[in-house]
Every structure is written in C-alpha cells, then in structure tokens.
Protein backbone atom coordinates (compact mmCIF):
# COMPACT_ATOMS: atom_id res chain seq x y z
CA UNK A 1 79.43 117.42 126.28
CA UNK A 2 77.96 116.96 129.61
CA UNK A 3 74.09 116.70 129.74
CA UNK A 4 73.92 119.16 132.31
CA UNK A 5 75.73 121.50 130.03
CA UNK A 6 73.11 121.17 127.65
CA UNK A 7 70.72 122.06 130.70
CA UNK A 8 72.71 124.73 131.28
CA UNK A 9 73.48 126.39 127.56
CA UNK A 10 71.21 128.07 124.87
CA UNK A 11 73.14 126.93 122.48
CA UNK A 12 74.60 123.50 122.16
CA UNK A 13 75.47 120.82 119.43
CA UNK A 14 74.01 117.97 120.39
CA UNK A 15 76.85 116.13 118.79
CA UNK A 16 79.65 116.22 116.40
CA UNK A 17 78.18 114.05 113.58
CA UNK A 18 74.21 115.15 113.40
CA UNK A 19 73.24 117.76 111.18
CA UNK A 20 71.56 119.83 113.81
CA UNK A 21 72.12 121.93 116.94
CA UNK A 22 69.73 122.18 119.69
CA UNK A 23 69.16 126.48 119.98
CA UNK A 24 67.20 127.44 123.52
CA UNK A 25 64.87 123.94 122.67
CA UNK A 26 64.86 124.95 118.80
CA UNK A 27 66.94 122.77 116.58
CA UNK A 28 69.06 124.66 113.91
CA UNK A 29 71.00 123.50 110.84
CA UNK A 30 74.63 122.88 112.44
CA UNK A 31 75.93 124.93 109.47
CA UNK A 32 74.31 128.04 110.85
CA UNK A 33 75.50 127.86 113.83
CA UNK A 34 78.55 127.08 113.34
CA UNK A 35 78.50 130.35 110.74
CA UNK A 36 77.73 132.37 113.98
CA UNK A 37 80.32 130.61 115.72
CA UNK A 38 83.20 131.26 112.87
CA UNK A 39 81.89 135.20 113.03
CA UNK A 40 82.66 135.14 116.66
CA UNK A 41 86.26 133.52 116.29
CA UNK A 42 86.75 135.73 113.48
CA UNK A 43 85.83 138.93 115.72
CA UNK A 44 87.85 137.91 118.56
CA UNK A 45 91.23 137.07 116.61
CA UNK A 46 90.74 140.13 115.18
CA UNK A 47 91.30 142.40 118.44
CA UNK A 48 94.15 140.28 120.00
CA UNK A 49 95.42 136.59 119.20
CA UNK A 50 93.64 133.81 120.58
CA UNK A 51 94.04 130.01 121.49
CA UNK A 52 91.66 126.97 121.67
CA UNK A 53 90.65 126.77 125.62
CA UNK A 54 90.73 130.39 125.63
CA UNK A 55 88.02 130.96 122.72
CA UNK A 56 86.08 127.59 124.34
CA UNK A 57 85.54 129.86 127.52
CA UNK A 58 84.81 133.02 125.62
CA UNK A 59 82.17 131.58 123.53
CA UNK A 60 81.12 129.48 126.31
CA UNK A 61 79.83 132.75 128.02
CA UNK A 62 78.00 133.80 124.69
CA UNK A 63 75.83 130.56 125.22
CA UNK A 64 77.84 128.77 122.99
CA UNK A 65 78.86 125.18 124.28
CA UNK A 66 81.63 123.63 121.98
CA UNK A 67 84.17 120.82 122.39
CA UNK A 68 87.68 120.88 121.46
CA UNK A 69 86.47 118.23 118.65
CA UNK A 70 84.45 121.19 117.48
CA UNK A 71 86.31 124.29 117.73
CA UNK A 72 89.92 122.72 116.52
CA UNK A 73 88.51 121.66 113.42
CA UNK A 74 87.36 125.13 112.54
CA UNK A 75 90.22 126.90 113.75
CA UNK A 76 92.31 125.00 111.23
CA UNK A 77 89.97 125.05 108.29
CA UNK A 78 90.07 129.18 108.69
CA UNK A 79 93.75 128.90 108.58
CA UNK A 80 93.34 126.79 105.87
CA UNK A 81 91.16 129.12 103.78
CA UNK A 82 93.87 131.98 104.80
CA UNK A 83 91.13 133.35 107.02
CA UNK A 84 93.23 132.67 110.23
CA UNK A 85 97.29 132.78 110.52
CA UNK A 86 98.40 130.43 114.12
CA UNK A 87 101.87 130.65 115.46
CA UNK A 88 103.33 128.54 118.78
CA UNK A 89 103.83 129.91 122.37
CA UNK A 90 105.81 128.47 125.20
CA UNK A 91 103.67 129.34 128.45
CA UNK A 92 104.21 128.05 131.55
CA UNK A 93 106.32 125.41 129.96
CA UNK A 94 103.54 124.49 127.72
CA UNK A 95 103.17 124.65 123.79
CA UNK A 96 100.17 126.88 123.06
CA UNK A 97 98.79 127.54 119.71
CA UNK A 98 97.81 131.15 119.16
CA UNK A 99 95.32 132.74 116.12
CA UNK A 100 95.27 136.03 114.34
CA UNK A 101 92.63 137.26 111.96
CA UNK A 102 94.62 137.68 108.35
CA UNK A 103 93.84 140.76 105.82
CA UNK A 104 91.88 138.03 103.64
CA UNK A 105 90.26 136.98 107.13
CA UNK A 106 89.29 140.66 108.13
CA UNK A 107 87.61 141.47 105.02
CA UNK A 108 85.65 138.02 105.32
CA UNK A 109 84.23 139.37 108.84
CA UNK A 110 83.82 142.94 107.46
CA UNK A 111 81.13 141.71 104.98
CA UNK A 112 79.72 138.66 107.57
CA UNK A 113 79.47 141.69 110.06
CA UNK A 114 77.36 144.03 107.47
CA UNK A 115 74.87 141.17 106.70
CA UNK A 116 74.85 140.24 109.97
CA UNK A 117 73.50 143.62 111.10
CA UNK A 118 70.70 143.98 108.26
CA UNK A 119 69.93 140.63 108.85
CA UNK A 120 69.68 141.68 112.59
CA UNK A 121 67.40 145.07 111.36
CA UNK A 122 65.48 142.62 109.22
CA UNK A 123 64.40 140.12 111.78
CA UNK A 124 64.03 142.50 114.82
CA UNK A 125 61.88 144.88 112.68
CA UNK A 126 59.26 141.75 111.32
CA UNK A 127 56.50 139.93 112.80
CA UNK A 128 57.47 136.92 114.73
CA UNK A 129 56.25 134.40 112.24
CA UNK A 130 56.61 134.66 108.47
C-alpha cells in the first residue's frame, strides 16, 4: 500500500501483520474490518461470480483499500469454510480465478446481513458516545 493511498482511503490496513486498521483517522480491530470486508465479498459473489482484481476495485470504491496479500487469503479461507466455491477462466489468454457464494455461504450473509441492519438501527438511532 502506497502512502498516498492511505491519504486517499477511509479505510485502510495499515499493514498485513498489525492488529489494527486505520478507519477515517480511527484505528479499528483488523478483525472487524475485515468482518465488513468478508460481508461485502460475500454480497457481491452472491449476485454474479467474481475474481481477485475485480473485487480489489469494487471494494476499493467502498473506501476499502486492500492488497492482493489481503484479499487472496480471505477468498480462500471462505472457500475453505464452504462459504465460497472458485472455478478457472481462460480470458484473454489468461487463467482467472472466479468466486460464487455457496448455499452454506448465502445463509452465512443472510444472518451477517440481518445483524448488520439492527446493528445499523442501533447505532444510527443512539447518542454519539456511549
């Protein structure tokens, strides 16, 4: 990650290893955001299959700045946990690696999704601070 991307970027991981993001000059627990981030994958493979580059850009205009050495890693660890099902594609020549979101994968977003949205409710109904 560029240092100018982090200019640029509400969201950003700072880098692979800490244990914190830096969130519009907050820092939150990687693990969080990287829940939001698995949400998003999940909700995009969902509606049509997806590949790496393609998902960088997408959640790249979401705020969301993640490297390859990010996203890959997660994109394999939902296929591992059956959340995810990949399959190869020559295009242009070139090997690509598309996702789908499984049945085990869809009901995984169907409940993130719900808490997502009362969590939302929650939060945008409180005060500020608690």
């Amino acid at each position: 990650m560029h240092l100018d991307t982090l200019a640029q970027s509400p969201y950003s991981i700072v880098t692979q290893y800490r244990p914190s993001i830096l969130c519009q000059g907050m820092t939150l627990s990687r693990d969080l955001f990287l829940g939001f981030v698995g949400l998003h994958i999940l909700y995009r493979a969902g509606k049509e299959p997806v590949y790496g580059l393609w998902l960088i850009e997408e959640l790249a205009r979401h705020g969301y700045d993640l490297s390859a050495g990010t996203l890959y890693p997660m994109l394999h660890n939902l296929e591992d946990e059956g959340l995810l099902l990949s399959h190869e594609r020559v295009v242009k020549g070139e090997r690509r690696r598309y996702y789908t979101r499984t049945v085990r994968g869809t009901s995984t977003f169907i409940e993130g999704r719900v808490g997502a949205i009362e969590l939302l409710g929650e939060i945008r109904d409180g005060p500020a601070e608690d």
